[in-house]
Structure formats: structure tokens, C-alpha cells
N, C-alpha and C. Protein backbone atom coordinates (compact mmCIF):
# COMPACT_ATOMS: atom_id res chain seq x y z
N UNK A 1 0.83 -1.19 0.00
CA UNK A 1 0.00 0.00 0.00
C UNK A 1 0.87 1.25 0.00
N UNK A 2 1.88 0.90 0.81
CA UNK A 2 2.57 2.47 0.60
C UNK A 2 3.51 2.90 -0.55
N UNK A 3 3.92 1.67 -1.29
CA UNK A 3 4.44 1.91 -2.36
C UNK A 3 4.06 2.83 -3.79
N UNK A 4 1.92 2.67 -3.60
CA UNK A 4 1.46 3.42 -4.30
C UNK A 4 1.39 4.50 -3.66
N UNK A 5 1.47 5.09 -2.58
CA UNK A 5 1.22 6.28 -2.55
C UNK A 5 2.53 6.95 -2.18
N UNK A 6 4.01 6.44 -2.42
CA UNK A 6 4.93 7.33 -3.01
C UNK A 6 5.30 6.79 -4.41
N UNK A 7 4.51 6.20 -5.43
CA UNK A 7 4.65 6.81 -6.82
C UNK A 7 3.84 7.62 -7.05
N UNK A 8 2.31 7.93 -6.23
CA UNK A 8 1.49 8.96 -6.80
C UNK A 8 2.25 10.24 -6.42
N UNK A 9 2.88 10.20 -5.22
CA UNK A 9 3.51 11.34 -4.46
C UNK A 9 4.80 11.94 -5.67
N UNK A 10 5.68 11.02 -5.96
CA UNK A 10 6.70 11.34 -7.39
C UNK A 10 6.50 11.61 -8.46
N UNK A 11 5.06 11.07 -8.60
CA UNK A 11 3.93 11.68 -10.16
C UNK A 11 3.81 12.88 -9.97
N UNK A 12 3.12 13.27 -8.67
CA UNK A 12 2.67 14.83 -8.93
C UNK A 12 3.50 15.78 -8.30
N UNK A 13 4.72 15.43 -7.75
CA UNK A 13 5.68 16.33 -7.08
C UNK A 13 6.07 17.60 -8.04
N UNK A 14 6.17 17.20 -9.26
CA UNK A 14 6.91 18.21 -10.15
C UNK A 14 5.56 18.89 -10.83
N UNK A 15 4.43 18.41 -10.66
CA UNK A 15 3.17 19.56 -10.81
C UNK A 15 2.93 20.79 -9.72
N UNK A 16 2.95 19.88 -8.50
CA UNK A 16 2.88 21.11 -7.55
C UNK A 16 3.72 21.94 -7.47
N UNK A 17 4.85 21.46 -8.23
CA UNK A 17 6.42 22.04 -7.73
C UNK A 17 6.36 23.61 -8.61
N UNK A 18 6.09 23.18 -9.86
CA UNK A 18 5.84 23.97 -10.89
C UNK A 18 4.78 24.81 -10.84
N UNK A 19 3.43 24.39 -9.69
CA UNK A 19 2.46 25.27 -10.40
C UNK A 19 2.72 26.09 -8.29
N UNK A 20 3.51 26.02 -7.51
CA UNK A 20 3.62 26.23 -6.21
C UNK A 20 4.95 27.76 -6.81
N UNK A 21 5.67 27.73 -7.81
CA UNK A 21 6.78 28.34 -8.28
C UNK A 21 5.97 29.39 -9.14
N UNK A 22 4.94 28.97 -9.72
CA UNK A 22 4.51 30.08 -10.81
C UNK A 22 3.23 31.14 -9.39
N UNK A 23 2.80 30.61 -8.66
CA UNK A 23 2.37 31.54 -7.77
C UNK A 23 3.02 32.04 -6.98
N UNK A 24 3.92 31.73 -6.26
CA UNK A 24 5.02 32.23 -6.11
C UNK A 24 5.71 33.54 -6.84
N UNK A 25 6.34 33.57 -7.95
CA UNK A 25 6.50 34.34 -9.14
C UNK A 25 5.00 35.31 -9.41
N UNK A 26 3.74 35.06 -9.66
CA UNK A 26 3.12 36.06 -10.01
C UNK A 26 2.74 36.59 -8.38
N UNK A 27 2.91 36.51 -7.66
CA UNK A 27 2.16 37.08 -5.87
C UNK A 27 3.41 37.90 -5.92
N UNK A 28 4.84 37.69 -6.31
CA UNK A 28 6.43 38.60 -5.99
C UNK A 28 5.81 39.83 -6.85
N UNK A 29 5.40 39.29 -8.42
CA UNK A 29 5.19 40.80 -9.09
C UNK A 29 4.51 41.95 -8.87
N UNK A 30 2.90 40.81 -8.18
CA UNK A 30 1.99 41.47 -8.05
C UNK A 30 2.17 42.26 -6.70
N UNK A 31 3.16 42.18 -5.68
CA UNK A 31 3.59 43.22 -4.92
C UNK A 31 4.67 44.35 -5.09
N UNK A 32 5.34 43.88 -6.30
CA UNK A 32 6.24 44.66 -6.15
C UNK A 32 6.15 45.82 -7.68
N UNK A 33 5.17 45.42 -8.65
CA UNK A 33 4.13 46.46 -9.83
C UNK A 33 3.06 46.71 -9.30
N UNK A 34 2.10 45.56 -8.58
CA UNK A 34 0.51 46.19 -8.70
C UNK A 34 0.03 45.25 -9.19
N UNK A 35 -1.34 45.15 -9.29
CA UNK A 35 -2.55 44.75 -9.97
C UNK A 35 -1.92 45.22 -11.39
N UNK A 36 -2.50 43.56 -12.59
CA UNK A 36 -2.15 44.05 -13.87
C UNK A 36 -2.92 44.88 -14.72
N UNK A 37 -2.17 45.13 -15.77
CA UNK A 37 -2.66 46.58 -16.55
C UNK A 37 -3.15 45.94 -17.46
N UNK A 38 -3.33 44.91 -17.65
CA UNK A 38 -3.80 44.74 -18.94
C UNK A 38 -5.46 44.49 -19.39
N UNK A 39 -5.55 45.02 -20.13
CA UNK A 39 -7.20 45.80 -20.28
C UNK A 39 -7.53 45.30 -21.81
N UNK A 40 -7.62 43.91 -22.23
CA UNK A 40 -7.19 43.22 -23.50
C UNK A 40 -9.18 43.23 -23.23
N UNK A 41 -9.57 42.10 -22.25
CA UNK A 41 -10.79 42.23 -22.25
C UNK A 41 -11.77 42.89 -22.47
N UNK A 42 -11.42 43.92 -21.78
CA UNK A 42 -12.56 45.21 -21.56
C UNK A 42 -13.00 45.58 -23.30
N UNK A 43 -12.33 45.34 -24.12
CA UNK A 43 -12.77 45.63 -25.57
C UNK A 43 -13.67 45.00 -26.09
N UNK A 44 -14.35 45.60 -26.80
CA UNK A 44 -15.45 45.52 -27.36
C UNK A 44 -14.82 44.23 -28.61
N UNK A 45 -15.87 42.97 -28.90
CA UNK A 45 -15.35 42.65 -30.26
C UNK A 45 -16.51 43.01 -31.08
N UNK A 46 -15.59 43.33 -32.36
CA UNK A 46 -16.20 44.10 -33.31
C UNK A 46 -17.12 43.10 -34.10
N UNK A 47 -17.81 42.85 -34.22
CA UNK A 47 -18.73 41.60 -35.32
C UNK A 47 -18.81 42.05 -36.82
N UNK A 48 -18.61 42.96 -37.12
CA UNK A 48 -18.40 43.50 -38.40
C UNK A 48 -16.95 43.14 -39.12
N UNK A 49 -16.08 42.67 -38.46
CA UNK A 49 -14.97 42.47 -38.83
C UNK A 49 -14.45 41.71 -39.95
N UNK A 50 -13.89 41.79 -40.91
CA UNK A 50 -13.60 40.51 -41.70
C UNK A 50 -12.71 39.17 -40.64
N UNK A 51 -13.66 38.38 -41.33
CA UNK A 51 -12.95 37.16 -40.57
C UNK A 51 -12.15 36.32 -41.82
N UNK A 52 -11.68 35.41 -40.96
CA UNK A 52 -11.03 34.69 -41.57
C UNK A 52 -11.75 33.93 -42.54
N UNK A 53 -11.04 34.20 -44.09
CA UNK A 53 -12.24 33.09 -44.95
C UNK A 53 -11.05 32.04 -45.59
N UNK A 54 -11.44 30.61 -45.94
CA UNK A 54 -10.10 29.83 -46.25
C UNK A 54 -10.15 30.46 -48.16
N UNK A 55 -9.29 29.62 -48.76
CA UNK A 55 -8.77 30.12 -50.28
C UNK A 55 -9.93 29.15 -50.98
N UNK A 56 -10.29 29.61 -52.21
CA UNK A 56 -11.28 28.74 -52.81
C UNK A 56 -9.84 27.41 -53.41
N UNK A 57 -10.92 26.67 -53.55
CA UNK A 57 -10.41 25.29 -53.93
C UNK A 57 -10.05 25.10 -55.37
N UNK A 58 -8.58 24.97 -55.66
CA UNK A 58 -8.36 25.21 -56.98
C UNK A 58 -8.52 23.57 -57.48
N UNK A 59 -9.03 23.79 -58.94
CA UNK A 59 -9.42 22.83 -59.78
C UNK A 59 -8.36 21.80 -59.71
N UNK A 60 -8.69 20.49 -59.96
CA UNK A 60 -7.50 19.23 -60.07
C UNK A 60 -7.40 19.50 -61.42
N UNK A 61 -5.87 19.64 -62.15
CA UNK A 61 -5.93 19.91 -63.76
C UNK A 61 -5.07 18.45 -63.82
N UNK A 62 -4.91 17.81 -63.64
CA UNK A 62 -4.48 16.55 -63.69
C UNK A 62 -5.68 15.10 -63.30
N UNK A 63 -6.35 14.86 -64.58
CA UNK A 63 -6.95 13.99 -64.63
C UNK A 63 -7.15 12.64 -64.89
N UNK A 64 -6.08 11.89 -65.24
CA UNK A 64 -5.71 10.94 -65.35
C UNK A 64 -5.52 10.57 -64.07
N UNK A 65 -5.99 9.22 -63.90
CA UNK A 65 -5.75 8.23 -62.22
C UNK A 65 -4.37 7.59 -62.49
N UNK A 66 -3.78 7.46 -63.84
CA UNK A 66 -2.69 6.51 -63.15
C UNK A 66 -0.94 7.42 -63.42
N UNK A 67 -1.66 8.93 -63.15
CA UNK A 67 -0.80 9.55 -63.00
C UNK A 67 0.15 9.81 -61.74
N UNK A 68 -0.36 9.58 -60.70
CA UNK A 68 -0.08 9.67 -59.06
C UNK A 68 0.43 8.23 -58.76
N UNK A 69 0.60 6.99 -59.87
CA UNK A 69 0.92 5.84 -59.47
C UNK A 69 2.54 5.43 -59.48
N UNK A 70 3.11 5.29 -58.72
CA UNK A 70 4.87 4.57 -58.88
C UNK A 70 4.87 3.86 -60.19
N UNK A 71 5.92 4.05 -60.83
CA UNK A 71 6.33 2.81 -61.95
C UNK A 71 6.52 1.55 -61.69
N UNK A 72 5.87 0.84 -62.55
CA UNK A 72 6.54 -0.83 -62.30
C UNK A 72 7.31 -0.75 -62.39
N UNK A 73 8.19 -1.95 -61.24
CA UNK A 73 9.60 -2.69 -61.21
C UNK A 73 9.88 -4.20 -62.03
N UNK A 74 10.40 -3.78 -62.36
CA UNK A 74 11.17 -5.24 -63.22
C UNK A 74 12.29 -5.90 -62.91
């Protein structure tokens, strides 16, 4: 029994480790700048916008089927 619960413990060591380091890191900034500036949200999205449209589909000018085939070997 205890064997599984130090591989679950070595599984997630380097998650907490990593996500215990990145709060860490943003709580240092956020005392030593402030609350962030960034105001990306607050914008309006525009619905009028051109969106993304894909390329029309150019014609196959190669119509023959046994054009795409390897050569026989001999």
C-alpha cells in the first residue's frame, strides 16, 4: 500500500512544484508592480470584422488516375 502512494507522491511532485513556483512568481510581481494593466478584455469585439475566410479550392488539372501511381519494377 505504501508503495502506491509514493509513486502517486513522485507523479505529482513536479506539478505542484511547478504550479507552487509560478504563484510564487506572479504574488512577488503582483507586490512589487501592482494589480495588472492589462485591459485586453474590456474591448469591445467588433462583429463587423472581416474574418477569416479559407482560399477557394483550386481545380485538379491533372486527370488521369494513373498519373499519381509509382512505376513498375522489373
Amino acid at each position: 500500500m505504501t508503495d502506491h502512494r509514493v509513486l502517486i507522491i513522485l507523479i505529482l511532485l513536479p506539478f505542484v512544484v511547478i504550479f507552487a513556483r509560478a504563484m510564487y512568481l506572479e504574488v512577488r510581481r503582483y507586490l512589487k508592480y501592482g494589480a495588472s494593466q492589462n485591459n485586453r478584455a474590456s474591448f469591445p469585439i467588433d462583429e463587423n470584422a472581416p474574418s477569416y475566410q479559407p482560399p477557394p479550392e483550386e481545380a485538379e488539372e491533372d486527370t488521369d488516375p494513373d498519373a499519381h501511381q509509382a512505376p513498375d519494377k522489373k
